[in-house]
C-alpha atoms as a PDB file:
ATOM      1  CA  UNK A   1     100.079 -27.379  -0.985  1.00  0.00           C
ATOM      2  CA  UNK A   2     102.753 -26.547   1.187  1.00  0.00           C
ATOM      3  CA  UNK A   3     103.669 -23.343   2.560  1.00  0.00           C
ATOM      4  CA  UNK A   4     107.637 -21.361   2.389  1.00  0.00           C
ATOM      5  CA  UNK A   5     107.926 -18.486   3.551  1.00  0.00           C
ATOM      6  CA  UNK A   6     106.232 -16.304   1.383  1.00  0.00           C
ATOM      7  CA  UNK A   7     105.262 -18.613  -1.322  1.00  0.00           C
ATOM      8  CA  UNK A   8     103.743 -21.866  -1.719  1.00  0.00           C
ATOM      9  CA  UNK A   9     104.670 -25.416  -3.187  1.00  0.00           C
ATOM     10  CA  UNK A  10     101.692 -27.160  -5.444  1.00  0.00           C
ATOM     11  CA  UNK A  11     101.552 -30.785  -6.259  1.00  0.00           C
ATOM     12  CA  UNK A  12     100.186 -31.535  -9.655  1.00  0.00           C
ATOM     13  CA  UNK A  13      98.200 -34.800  -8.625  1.00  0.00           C
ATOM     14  CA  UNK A  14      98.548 -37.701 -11.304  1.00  0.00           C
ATOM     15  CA  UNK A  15     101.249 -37.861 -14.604  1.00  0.00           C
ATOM     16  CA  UNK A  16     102.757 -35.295 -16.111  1.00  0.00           C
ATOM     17  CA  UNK A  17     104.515 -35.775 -19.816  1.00  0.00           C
ATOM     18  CA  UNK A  18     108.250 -35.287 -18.967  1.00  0.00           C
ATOM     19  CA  UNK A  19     108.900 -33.952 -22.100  1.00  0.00           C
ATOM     20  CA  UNK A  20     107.204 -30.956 -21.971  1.00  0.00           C
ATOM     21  CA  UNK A  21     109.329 -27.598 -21.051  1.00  0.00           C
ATOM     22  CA  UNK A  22     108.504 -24.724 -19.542  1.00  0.00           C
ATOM     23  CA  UNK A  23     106.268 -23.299 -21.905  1.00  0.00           C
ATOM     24  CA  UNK A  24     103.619 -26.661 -21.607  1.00  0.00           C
ATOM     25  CA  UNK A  25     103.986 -26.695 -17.784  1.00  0.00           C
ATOM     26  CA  UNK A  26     103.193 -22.578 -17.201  1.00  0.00           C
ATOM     27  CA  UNK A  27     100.109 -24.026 -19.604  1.00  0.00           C
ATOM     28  CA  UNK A  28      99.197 -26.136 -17.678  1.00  0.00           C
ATOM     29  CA  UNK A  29      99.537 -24.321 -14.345  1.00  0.00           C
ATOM     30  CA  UNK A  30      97.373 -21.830 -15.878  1.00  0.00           C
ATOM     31  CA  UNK A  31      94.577 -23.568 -17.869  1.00  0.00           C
ATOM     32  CA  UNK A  32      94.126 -26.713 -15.844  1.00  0.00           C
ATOM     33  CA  UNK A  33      95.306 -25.552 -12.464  1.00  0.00           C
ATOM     34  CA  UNK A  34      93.461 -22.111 -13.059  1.00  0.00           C
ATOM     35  CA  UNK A  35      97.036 -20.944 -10.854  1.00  0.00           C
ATOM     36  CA  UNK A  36      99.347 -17.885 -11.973  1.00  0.00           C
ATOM     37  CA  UNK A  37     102.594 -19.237 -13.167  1.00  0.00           C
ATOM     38  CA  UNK A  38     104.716 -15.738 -12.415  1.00  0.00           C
ATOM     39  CA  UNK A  39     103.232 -16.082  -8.931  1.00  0.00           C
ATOM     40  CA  UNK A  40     105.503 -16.560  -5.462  1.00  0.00           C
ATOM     41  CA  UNK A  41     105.276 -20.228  -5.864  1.00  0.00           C
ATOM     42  CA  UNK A  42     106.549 -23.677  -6.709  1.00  0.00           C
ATOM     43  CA  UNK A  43     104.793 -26.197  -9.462  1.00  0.00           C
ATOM     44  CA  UNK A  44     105.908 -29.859  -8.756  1.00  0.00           C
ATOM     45  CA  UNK A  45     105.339 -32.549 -11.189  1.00  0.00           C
ATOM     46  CA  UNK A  46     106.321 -35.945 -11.994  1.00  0.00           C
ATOM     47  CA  UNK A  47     106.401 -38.629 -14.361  1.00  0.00           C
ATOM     48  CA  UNK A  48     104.062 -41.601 -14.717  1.00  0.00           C
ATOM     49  CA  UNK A  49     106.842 -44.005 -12.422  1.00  0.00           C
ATOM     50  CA  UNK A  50     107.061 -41.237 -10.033  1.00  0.00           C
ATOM     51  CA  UNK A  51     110.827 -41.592 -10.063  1.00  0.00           C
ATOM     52  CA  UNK A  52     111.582 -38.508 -11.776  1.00  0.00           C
ATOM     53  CA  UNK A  53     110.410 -34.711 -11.097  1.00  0.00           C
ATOM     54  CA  UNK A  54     110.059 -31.133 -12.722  1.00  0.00           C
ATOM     55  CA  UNK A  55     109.881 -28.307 -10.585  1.00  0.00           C
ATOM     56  CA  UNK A  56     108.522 -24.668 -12.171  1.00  0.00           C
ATOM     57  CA  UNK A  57     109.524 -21.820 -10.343  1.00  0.00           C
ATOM     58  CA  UNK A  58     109.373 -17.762 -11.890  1.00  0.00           C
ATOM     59  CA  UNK A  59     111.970 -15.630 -10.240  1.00  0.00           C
ATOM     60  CA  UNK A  60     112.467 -12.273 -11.496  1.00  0.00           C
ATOM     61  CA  UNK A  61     112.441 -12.252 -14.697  1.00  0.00           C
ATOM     62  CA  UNK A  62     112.660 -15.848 -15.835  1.00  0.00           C
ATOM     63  CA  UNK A  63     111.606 -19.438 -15.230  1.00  0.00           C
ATOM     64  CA  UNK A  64     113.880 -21.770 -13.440  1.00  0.00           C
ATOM     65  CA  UNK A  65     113.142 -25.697 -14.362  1.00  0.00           C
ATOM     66  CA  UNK A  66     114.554 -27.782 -11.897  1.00  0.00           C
END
């Protein structure tokens, strides 16, 4: 975890399926990381090479997937 300004930037630890969207990532954020997804923050994940990331971010009044 990483702090920006007012938010923060989490690492999800391990593999993450790259094909899920942003429904199955905010899932995750919430049930596994126990985190608010609408929250100030960034949710970084990557694939099982590590050569390829998904970022969640909630900004007003939508996700962004990066």
């Amino acid at each position: 975890m990483i702090n920006i300004g007012t938010g923060k930037v989490y690492l999800a630890s391990g593999s993450t399926d790259m094909r899920k969207s942003i429904d199955g990532l905010a899932a995750i954020v919430q049930e596994s990381f126990k985190l608010d997804p609408f929250s100030n923050s960034l949710f970084v994940f990557c694939n099982k090479n590590r050569n390829k990331l998904k970022i969640l971010q909630w900004q007003h009044n939508g996700f962004w997937l990066h």
